[in-house]
N, C-alpha and C. Protein backbone atom coordinates (compact mmCIF):
# COMPACT_ATOMS: atom_id res chain seq x y z
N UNK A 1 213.17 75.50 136.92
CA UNK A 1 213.51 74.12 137.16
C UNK A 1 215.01 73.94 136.93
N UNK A 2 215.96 73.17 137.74
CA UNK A 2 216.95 72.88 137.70
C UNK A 2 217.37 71.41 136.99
N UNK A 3 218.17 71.16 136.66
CA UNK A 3 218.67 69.60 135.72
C UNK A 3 220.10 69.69 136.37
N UNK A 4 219.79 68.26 136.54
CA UNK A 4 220.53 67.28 137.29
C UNK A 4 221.63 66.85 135.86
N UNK A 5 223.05 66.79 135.77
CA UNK A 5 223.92 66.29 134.97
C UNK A 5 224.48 64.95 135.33
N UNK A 6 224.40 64.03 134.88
CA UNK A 6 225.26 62.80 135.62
C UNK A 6 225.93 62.13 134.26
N UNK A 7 227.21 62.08 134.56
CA UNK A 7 228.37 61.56 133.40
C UNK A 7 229.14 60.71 134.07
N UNK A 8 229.53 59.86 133.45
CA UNK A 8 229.95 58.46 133.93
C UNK A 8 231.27 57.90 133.00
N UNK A 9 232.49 57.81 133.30
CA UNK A 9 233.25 57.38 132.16
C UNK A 9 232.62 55.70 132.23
N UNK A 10 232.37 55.50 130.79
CA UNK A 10 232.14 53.92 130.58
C UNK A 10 233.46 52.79 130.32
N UNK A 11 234.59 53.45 130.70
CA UNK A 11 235.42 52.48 131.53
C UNK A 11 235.82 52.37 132.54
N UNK A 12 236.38 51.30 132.69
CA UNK A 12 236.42 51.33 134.85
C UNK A 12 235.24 50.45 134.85
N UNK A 13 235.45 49.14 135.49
CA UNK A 13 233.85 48.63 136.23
C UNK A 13 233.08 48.00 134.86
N UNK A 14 232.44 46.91 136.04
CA UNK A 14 231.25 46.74 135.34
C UNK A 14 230.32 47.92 134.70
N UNK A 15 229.81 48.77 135.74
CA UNK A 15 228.82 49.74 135.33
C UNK A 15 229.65 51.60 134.98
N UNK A 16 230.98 51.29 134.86
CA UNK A 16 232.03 52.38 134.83
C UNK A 16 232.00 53.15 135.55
N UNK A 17 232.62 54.08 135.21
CA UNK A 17 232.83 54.98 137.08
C UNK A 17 232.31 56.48 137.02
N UNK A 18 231.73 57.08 138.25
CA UNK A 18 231.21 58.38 138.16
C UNK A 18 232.49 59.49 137.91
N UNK A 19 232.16 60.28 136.98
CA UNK A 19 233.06 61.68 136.83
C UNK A 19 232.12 62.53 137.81
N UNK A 20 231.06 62.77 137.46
CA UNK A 20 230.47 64.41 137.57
C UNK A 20 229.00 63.97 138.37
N UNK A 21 228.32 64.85 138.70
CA UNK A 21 227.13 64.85 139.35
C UNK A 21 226.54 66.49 138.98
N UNK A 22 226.23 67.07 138.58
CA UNK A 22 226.26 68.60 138.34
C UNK A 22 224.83 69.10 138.51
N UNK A 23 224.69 70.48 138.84
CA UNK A 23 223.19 70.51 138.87
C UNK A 23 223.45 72.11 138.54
N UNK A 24 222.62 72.72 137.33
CA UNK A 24 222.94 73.60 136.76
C UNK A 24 220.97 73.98 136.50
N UNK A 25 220.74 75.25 135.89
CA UNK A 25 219.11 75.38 135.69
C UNK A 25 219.65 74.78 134.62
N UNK A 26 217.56 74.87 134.30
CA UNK A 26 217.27 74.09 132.82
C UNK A 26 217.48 74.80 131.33
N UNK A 27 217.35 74.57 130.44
CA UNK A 27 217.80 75.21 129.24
C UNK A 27 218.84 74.93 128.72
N UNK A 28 220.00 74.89 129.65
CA UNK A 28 221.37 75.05 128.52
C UNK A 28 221.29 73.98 127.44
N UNK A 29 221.39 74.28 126.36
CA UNK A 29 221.48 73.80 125.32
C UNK A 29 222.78 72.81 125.05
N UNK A 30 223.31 73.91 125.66
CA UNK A 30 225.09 74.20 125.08
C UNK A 30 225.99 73.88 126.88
N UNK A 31 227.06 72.93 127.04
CA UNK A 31 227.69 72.94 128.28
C UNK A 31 229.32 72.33 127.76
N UNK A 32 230.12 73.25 128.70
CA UNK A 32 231.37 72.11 128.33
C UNK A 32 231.31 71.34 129.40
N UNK A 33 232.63 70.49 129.24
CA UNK A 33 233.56 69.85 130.51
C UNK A 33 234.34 70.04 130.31
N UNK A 34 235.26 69.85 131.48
CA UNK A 34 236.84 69.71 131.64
C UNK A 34 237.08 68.39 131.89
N UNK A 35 238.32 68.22 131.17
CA UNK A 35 238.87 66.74 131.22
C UNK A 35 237.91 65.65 131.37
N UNK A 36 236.95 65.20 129.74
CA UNK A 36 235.81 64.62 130.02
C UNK A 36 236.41 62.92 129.42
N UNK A 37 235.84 62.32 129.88
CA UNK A 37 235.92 60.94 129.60
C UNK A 37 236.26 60.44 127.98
N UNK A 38 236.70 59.52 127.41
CA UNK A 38 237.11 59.39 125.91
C UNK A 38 235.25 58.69 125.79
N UNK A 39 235.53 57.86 127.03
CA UNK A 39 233.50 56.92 126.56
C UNK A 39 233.28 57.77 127.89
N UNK A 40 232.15 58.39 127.27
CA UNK A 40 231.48 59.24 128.07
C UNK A 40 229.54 58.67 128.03
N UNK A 41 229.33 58.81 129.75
CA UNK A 41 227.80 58.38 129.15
C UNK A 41 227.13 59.45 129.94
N UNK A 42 226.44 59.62 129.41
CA UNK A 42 225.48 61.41 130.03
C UNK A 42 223.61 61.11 129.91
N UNK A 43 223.72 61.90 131.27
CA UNK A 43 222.15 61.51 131.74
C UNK A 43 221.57 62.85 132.04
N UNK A 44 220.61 63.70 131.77
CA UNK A 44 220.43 64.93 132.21
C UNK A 44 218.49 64.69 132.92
N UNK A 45 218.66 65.40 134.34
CA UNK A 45 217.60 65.08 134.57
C UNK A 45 216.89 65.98 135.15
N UNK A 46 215.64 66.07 135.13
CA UNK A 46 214.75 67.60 135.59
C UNK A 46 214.44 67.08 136.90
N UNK A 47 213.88 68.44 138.14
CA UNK A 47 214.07 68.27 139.54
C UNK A 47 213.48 67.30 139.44
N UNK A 48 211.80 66.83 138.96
CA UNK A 48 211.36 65.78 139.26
C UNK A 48 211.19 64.45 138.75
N UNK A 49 212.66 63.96 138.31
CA UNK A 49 213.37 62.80 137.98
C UNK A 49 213.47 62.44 136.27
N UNK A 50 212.27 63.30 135.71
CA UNK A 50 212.11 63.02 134.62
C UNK A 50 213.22 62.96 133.68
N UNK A 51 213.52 62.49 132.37
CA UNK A 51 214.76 62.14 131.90
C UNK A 51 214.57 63.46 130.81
N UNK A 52 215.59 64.03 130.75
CA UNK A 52 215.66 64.99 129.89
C UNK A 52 216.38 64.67 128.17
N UNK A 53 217.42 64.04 128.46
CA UNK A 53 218.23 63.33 127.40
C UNK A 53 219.10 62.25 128.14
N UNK A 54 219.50 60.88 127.36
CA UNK A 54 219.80 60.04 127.96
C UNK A 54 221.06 59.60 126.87
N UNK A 55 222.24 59.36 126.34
CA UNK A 55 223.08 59.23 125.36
C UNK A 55 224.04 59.07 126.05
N UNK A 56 225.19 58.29 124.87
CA UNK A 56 226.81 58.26 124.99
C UNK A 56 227.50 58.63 124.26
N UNK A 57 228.31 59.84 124.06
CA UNK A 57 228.80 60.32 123.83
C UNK A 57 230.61 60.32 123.96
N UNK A 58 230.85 59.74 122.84
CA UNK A 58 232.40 59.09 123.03
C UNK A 58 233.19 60.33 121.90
N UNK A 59 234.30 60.31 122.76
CA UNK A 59 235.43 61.32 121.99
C UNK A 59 235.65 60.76 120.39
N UNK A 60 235.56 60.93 119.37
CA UNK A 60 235.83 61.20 117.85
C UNK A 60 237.27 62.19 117.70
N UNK A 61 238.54 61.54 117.80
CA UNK A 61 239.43 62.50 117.49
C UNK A 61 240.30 63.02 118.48
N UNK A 62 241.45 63.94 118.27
CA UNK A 62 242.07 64.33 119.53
C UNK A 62 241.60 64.77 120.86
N UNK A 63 242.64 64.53 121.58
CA UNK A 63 241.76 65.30 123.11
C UNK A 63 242.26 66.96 122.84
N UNK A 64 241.35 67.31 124.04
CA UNK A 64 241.51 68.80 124.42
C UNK A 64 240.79 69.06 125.73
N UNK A 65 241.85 69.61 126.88
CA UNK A 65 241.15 69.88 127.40
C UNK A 65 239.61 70.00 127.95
N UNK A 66 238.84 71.07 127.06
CA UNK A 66 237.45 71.43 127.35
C UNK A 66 236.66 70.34 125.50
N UNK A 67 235.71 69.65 126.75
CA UNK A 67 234.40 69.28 125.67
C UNK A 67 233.39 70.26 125.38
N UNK A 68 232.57 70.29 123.95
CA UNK A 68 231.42 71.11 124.21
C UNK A 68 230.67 69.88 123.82
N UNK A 69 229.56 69.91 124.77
CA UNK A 69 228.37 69.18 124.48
C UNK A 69 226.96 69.65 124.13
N UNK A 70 226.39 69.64 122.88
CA UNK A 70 224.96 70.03 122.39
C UNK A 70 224.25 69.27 122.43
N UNK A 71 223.37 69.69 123.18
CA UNK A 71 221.80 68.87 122.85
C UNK A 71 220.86 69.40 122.05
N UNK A 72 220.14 68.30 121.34
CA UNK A 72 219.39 68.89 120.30
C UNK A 72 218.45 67.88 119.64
N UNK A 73 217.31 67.90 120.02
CA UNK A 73 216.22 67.29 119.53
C UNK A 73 216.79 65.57 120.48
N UNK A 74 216.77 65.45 121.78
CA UNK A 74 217.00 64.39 121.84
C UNK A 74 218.39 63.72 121.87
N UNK A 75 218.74 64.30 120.83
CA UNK A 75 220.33 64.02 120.79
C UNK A 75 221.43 64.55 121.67
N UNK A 76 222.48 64.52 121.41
CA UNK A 76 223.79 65.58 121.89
C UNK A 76 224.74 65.03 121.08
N UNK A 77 225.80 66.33 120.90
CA UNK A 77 226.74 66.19 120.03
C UNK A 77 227.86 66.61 120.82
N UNK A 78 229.20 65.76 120.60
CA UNK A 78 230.26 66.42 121.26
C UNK A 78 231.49 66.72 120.54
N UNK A 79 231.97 67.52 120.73
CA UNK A 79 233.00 68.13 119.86
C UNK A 79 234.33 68.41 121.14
N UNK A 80 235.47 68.13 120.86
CA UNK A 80 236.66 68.61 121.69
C UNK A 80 237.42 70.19 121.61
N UNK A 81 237.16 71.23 122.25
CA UNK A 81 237.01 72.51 121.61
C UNK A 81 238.58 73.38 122.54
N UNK A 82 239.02 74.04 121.54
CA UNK A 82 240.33 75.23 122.19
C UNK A 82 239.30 76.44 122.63
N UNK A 83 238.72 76.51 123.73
CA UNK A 83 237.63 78.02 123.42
C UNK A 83 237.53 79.39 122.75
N UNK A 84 237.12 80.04 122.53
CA UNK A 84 237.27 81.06 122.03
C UNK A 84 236.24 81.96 122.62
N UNK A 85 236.06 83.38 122.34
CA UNK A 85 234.99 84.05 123.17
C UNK A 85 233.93 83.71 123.06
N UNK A 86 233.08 82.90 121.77
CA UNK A 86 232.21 82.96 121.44
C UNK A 86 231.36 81.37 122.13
N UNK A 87 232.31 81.02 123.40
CA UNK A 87 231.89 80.12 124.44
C UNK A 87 232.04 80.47 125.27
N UNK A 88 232.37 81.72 126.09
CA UNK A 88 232.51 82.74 127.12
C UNK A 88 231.21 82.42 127.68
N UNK A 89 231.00 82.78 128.91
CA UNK A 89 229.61 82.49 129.30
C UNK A 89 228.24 81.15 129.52
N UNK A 90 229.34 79.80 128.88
CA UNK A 90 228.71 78.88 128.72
C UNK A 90 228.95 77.98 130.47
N UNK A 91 228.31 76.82 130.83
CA UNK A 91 228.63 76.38 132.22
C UNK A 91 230.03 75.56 132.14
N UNK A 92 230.42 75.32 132.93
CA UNK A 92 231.83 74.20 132.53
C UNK A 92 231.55 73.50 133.66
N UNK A 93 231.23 71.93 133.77
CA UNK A 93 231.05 71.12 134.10
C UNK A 93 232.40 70.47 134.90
N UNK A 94 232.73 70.31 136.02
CA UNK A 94 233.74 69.53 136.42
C UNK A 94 234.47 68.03 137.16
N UNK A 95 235.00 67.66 137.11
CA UNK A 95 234.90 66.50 137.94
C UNK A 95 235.04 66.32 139.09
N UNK A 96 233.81 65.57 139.69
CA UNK A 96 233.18 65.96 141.28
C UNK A 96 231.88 66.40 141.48
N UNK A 97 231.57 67.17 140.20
CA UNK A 97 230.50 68.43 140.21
C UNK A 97 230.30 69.73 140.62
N UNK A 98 231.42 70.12 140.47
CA UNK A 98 231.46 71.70 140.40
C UNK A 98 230.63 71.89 139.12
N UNK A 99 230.25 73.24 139.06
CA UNK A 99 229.54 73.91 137.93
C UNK A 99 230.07 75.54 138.09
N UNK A 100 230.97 75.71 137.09
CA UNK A 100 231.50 77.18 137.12
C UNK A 100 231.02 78.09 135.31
N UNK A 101 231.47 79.55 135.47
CA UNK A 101 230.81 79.60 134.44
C UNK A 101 232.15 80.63 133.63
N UNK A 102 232.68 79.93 132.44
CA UNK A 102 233.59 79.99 131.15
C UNK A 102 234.13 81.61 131.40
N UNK A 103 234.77 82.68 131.72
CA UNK A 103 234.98 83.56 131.90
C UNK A 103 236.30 84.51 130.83
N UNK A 104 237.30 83.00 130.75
CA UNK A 104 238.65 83.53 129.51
C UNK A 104 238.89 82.54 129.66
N UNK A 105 239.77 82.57 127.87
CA UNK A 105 240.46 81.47 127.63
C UNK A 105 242.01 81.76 126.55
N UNK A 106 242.56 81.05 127.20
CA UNK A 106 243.95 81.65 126.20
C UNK A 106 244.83 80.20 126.25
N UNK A 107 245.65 79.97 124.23
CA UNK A 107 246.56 78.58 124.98
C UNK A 107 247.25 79.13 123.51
N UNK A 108 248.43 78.62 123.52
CA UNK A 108 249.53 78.61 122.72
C UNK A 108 249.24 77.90 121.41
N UNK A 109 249.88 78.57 120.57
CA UNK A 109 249.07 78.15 119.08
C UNK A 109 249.45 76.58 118.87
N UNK A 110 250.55 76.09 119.70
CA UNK A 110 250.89 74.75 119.55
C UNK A 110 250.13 73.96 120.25
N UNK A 111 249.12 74.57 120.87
CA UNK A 111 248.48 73.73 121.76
C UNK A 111 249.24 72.66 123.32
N UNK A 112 250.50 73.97 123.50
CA UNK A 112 251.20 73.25 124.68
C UNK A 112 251.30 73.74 126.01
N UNK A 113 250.18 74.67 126.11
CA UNK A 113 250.01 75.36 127.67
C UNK A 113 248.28 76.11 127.12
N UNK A 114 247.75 76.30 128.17
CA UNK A 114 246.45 77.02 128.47
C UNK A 114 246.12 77.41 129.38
N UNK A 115 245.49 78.79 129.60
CA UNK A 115 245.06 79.14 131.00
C UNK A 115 243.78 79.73 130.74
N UNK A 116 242.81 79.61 131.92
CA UNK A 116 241.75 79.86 131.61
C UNK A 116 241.08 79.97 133.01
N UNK A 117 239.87 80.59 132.94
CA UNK A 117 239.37 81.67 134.05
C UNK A 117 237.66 81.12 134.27
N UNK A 118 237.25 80.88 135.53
CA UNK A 118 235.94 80.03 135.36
C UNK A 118 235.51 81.00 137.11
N UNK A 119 233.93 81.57 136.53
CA UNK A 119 233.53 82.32 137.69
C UNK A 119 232.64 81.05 138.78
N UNK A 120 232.65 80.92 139.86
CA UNK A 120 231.70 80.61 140.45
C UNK A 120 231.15 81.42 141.38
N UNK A 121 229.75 80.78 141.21
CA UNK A 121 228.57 81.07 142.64
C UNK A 121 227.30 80.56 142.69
N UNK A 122 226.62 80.46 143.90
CA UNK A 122 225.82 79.55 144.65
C UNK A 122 224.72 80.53 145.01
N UNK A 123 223.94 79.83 145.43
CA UNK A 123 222.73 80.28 146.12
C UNK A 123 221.60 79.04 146.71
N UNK A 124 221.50 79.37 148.35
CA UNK A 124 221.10 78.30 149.61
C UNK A 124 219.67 78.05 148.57
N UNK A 125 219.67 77.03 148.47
CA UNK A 125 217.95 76.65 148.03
C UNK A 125 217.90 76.10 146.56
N UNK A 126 219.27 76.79 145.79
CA UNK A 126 218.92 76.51 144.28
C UNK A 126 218.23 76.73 143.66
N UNK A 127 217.54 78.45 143.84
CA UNK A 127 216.27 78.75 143.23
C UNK A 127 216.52 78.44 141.38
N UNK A 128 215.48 77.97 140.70
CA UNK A 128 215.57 77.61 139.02
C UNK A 128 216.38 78.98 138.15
N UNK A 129 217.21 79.24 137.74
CA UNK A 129 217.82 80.21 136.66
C UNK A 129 217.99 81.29 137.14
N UNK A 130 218.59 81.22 138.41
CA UNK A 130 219.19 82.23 139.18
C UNK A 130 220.27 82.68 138.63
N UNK A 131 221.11 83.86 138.64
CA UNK A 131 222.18 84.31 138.18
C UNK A 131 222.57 85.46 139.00
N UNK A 132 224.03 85.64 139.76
CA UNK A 132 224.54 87.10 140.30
C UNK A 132 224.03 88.08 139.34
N UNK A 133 224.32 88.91 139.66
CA UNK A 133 224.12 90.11 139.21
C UNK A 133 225.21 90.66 138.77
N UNK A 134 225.23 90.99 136.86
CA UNK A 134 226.41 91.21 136.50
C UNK A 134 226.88 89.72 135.72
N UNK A 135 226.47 88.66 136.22
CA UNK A 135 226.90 87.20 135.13
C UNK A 135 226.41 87.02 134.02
N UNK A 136 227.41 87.08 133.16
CA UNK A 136 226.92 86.73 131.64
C UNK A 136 226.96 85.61 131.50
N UNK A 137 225.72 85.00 131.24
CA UNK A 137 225.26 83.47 130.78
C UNK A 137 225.01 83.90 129.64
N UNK A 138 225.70 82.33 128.58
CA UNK A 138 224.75 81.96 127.33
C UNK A 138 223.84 80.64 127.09
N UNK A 139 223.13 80.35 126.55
CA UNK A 139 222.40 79.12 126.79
C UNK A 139 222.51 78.26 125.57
């Protein structure tokens, strides 16, 4: 089964404005973003509409680049993260809805440049927890 991501910055608008649309399989626990909203509202949903987790999730603290977002029992937690390897392999969420997957990460100890490396790929149909061959996913 695949899950549907939908994030919305909750400013802008009456009903605030769409960032992302994402559609990634089911499981991940664990997802970043790039350049995610300060009021962030997140909807995760299984193919057949059902609501998986429903929350808002607002920035606590400096920005950074990449968000990590946990779900957990219902909840999600978000944290603003510099990556390190030990998020290698996680999905990175983008604005538009790309879905690429965390590959390297490197940024200056001052936190004033970063570069970083994100694999993508597809498959016609979207079969549920598909993966190339050779992709290291973590969940």
């Amino acid at each position: 089964m695949n899950w549907t991501w939908e994030l919305r910055s909750r400013d802008g608008g009456m009903n605030g404005l769409e960032f992302a649309r994402c559609t990634t399989a089911s499981g991940f626990s664990r997802v970043l973003v790039h350049a995610a909203p300060a009021r962030l509202q997140l909807e995760v949903r299984a193919d057949d509409g059902s609501l998986v987790l429903g929350a808002d999730a607002d920035r606590d603290g400096d920005y950074s680049p990449i968000t990590l977002l946990e779900l957990d029992g219902g909840q999600v937690r978000r944290r603003e993260v510099w990556p390190d390897p030990e998020l290698y392999g996680l999905p990175v969420l983008l604005p538009g809805g790309e879905v690429g997957v965390l590959t390297a990460w490197q940024h200056a100890s001052d936190r004033s440049w970063w570069r970083w490396s994100v694999e993508f790929s597809n498959h016609t149909g979207r079969p549920a927890d598909w993966a190339p061959e050779g992709q290291h996913l973590r969940r």
